[in-house]
C-alpha atoms as a PDB file:
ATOM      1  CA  UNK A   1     127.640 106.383 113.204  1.00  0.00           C
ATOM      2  CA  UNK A   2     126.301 103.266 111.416  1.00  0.00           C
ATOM      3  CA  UNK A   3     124.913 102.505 114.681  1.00  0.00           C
ATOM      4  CA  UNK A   4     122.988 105.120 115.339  1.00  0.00           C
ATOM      5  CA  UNK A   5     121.370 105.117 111.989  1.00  0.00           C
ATOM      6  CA  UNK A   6     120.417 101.228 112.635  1.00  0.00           C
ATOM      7  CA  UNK A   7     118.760 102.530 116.041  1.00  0.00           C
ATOM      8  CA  UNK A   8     116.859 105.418 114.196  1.00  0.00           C
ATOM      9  CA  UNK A   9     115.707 103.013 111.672  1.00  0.00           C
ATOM     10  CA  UNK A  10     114.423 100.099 114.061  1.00  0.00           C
ATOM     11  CA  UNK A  11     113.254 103.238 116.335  1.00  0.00           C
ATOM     12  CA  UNK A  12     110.925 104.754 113.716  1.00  0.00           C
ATOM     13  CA  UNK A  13     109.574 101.322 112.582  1.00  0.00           C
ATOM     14  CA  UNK A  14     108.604 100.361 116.528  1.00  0.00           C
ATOM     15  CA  UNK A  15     107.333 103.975 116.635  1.00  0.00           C
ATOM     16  CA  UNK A  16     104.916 104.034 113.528  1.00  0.00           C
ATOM     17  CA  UNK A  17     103.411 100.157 114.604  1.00  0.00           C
ATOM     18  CA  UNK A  18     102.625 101.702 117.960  1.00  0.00           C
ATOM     19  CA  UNK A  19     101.480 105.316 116.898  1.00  0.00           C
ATOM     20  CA  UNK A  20      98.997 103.755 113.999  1.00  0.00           C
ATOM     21  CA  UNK A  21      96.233 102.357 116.095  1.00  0.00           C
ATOM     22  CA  UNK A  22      96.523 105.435 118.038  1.00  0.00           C
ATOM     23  CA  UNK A  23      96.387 107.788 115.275  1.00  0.00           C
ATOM     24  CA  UNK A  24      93.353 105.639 113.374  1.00  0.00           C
ATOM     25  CA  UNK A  25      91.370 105.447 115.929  1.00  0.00           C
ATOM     26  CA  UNK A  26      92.441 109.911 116.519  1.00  0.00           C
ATOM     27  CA  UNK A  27      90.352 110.346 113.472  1.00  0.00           C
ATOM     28  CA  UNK A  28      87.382 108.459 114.580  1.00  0.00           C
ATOM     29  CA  UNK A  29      88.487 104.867 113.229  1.00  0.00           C
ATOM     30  CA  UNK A  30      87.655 103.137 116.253  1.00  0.00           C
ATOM     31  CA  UNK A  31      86.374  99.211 117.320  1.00  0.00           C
ATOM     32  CA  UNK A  32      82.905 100.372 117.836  1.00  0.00           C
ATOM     33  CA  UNK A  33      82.672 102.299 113.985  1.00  0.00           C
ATOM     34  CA  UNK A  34      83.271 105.419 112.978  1.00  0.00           C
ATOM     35  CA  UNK A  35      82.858 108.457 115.274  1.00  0.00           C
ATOM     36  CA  UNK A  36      80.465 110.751 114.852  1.00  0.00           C
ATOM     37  CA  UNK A  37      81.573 114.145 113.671  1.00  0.00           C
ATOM     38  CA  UNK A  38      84.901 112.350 112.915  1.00  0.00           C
ATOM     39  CA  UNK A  39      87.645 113.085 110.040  1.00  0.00           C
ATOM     40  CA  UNK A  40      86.672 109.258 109.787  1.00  0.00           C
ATOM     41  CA  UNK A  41      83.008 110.268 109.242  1.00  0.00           C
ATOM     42  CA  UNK A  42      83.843 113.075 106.861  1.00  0.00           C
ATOM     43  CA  UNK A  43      85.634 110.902 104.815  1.00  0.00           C
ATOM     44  CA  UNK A  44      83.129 108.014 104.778  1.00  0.00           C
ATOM     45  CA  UNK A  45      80.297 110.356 103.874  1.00  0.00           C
ATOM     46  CA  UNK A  46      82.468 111.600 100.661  1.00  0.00           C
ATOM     47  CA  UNK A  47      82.864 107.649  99.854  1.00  0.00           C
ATOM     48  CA  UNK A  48      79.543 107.203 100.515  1.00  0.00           C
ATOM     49  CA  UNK A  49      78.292 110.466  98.035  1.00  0.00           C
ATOM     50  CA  UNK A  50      81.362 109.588  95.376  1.00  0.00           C
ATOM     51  CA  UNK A  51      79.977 105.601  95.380  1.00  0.00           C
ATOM     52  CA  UNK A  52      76.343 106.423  95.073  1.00  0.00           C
ATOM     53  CA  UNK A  53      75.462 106.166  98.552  1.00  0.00           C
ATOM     54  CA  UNK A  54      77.444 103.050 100.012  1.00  0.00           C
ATOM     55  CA  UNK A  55      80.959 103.001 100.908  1.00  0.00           C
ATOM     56  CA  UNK A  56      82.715 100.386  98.615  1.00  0.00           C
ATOM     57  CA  UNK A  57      84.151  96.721 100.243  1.00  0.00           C
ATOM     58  CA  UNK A  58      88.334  97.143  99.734  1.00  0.00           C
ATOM     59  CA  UNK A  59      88.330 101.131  99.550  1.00  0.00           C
ATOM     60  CA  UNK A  60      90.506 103.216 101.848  1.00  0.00           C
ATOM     61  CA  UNK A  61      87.346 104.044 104.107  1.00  0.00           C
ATOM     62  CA  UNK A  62      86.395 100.608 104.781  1.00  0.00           C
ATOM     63  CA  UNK A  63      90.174  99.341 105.361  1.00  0.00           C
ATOM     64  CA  UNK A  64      91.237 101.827 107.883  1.00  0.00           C
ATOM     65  CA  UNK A  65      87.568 101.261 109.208  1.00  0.00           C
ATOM     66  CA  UNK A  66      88.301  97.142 109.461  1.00  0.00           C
ATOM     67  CA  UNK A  67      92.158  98.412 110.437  1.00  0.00           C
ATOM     68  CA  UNK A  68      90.318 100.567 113.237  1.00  0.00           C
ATOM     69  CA  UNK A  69      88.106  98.153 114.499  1.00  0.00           C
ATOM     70  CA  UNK A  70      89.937  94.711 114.504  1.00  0.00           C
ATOM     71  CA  UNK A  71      93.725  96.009 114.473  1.00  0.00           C
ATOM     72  CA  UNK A  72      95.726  96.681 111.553  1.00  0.00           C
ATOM     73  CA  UNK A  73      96.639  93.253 109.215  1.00  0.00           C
ATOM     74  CA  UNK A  74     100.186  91.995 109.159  1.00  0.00           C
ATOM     75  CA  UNK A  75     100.504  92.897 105.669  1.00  0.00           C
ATOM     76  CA  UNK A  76      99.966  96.473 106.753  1.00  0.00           C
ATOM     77  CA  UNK A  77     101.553  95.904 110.463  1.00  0.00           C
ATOM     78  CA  UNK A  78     104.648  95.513 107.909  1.00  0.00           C
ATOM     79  CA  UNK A  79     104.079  98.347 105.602  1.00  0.00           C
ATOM     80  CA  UNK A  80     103.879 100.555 108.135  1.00  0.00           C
ATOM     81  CA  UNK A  81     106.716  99.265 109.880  1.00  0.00           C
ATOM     82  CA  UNK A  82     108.784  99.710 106.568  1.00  0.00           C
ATOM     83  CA  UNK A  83     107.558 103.173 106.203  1.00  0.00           C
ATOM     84  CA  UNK A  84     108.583 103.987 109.940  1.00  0.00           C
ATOM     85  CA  UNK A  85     112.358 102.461 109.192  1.00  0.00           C
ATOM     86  CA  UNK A  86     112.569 104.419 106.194  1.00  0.00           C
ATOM     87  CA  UNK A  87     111.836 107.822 108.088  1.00  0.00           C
ATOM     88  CA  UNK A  88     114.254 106.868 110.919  1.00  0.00           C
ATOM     89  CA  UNK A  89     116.735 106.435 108.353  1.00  0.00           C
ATOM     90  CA  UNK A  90     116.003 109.633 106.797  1.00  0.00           C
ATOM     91  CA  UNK A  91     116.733 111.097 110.442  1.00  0.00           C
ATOM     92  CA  UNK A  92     119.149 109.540 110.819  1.00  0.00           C
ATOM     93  CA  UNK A  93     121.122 110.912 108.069  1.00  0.00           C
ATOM     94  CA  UNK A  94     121.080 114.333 109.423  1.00  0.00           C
ATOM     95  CA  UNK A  95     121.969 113.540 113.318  1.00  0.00           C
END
């Protein structure tokens, strides 16, 4: 039983560091900018509009921009690793 939660929790962490790049660049964070007509677009418009017509250095928009474009940081290659684990675990639980 312990086992199999280990494996869920090292499962979802592998899971979530591959799925992220995928699912950034799904809503139009991608290496060449943001897609037009995006959810990423949408979003950077309404930074862009809330900021008085620039998106700010260090918000959300422009780090999952940089985390679309150049790959995501190993700060947040860890994060979202941790957050993965955490939801394997949680799946675990009930398996």
């Amino acid at each position: 039983m312990v086992l199999l939660k280990i494996a869920a929790m090292v499962g979802g962490a592998g899971l979530a560091v591959v799925v992220a790049p995928a699912v950034l660049a799904a809503v139009g964070f991608t290496a060449g900018g943001v897609a037009a007509g995006s959810v990423a677009a949408k979003m950077m418009s309404a930074a862009a509009v809330a900021n008085g017509g620039g998106v700010a250095a260090g918000s959300a928009v422009a780090a999952l921009q940089s985390a679309g474009a150049a790959g995501l940081p190993i700060l947040a290659t860890a994060v979202v690793a941790g957050v993965g684990g955490a939801a394997g675990a949680v799946a675990g639980l009930f398996k």
